[in-house]
Protein backbone atom coordinates (compact mmCIF):
# COMPACT_ATOMS: atom_id res chain seq x y z
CA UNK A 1 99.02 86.94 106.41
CA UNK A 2 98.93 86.55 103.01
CA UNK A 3 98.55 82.83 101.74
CA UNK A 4 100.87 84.01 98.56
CA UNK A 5 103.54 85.31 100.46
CA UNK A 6 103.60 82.11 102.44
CA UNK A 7 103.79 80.58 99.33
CA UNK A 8 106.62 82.34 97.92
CA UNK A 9 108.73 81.63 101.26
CA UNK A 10 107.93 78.17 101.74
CA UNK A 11 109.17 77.43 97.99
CA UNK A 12 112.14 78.80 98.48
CA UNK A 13 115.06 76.23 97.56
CA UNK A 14 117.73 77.29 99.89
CA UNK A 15 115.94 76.64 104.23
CA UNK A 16 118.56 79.46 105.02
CA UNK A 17 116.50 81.76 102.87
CA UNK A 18 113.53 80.30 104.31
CA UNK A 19 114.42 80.57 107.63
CA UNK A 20 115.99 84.33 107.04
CA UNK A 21 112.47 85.53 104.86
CA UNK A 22 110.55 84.06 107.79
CA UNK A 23 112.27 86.08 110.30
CA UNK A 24 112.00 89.66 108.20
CA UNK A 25 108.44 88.76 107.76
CA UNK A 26 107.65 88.59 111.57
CA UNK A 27 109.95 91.78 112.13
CA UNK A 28 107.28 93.78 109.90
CA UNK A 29 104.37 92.51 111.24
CA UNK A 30 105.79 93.25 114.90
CA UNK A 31 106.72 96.86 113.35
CA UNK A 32 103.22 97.52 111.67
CA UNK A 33 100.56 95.61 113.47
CA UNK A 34 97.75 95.50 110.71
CA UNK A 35 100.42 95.56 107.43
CA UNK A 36 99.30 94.61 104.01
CA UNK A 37 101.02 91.83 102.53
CA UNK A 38 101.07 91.11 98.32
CA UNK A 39 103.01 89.39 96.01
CA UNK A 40 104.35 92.13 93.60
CA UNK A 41 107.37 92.05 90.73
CA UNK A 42 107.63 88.32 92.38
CA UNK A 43 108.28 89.68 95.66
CA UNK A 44 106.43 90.01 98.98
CA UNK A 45 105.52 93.70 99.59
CA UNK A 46 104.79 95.25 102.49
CA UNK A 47 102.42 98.12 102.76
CA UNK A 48 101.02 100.30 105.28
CA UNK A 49 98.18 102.53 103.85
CA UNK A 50 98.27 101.64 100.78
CA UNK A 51 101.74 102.80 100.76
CA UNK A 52 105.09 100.41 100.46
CA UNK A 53 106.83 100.12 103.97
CA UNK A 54 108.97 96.93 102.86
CA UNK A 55 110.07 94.49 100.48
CA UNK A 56 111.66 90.72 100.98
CA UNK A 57 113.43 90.07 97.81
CA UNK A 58 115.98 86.87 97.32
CA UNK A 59 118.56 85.80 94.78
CA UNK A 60 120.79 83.44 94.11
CA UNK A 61 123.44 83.83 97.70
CA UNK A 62 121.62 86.57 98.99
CA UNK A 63 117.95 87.75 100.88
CA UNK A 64 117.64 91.25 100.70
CA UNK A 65 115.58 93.29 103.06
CA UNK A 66 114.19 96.92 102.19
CA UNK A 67 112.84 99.11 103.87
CA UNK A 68 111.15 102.03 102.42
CA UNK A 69 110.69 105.69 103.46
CA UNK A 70 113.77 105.38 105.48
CA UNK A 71 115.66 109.38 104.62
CA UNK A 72 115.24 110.01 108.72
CA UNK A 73 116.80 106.44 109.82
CA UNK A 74 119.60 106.54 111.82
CA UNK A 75 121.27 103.24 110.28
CA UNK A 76 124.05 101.46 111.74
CA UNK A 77 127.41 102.09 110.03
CA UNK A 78 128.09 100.22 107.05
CA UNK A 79 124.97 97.88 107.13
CA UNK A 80 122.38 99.68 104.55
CA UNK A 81 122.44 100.23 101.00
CA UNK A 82 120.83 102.09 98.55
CA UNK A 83 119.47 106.09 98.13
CA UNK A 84 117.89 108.15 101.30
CA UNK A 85 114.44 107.23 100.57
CA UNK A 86 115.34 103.22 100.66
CA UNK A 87 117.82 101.42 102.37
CA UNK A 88 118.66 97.69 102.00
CA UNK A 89 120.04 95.15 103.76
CA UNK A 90 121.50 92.25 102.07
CA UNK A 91 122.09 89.06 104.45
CA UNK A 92 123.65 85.71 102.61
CA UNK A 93 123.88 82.08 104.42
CA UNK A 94 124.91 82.41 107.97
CA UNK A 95 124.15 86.13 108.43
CA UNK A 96 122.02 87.22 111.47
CA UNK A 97 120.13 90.55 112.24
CA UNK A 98 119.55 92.23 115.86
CA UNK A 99 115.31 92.13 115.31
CA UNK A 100 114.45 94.82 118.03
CA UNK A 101 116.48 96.76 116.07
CA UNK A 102 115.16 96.21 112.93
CA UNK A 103 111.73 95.94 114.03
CA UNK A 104 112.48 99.29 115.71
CA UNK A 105 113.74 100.85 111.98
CA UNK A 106 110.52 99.80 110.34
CA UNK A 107 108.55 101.01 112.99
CA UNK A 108 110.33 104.57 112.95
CA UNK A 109 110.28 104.68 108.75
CA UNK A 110 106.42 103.42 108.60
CA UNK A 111 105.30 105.86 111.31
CA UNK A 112 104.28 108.42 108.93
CA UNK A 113 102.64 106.47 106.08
């Protein structure tokens, strides 16, 4: 684990986001056992290869979740945003996520980085 990435999500103002970017982070590192965290564009990156599997990013109501190389995911309806090759998930105060599931749509999107 990366100390910076720690860093970013422990300074986080609102606990919700905390709590939420906490969460994500463990659903990647269940999805891609030996991932590659960095602080990039102010944002903890994910990468598997060398190549970006996901990004955390937060504003000011919302923690966004994307995962990348995601054109083959079968998403749940109505969840996801964003073109074939990326899909996000935006979650604001109060919002939950089904991990396996999640953990299992990394997994499937990172298999072939």
């Amino acid at each position: 684990m990366n100390p910076e990435v720690t860093d970013f999500i422990e300074a986080l103002k609102e606990p919700w986001q905390g709590e939420l970017s906490t969460n994500l982070r463990e659903v990647i590192h269940q999805a891609i056992p030996n991932v590659h965290e960095r602080m990039q564009y102010k944002k903890p990156h994910f990468l598997k290869n060398g190549k970006y599997a996901a990004v955390i990013s937060t504003s000011k109501n919302a923690v966004s979740f994307t995962i990348f190389n995601a054109a083959e995911l079968e998403l749940p309806e109505g969840k996801f945003d964003g073109p074939p090759e990326r899909k996000t998930l935006k979650l604001h105060e109060g919002d939950t996520f089904d991990s396996e599931q999640l953990v299992s749509l990394v997994s499937q999107a990172s298999c072939s980085l």
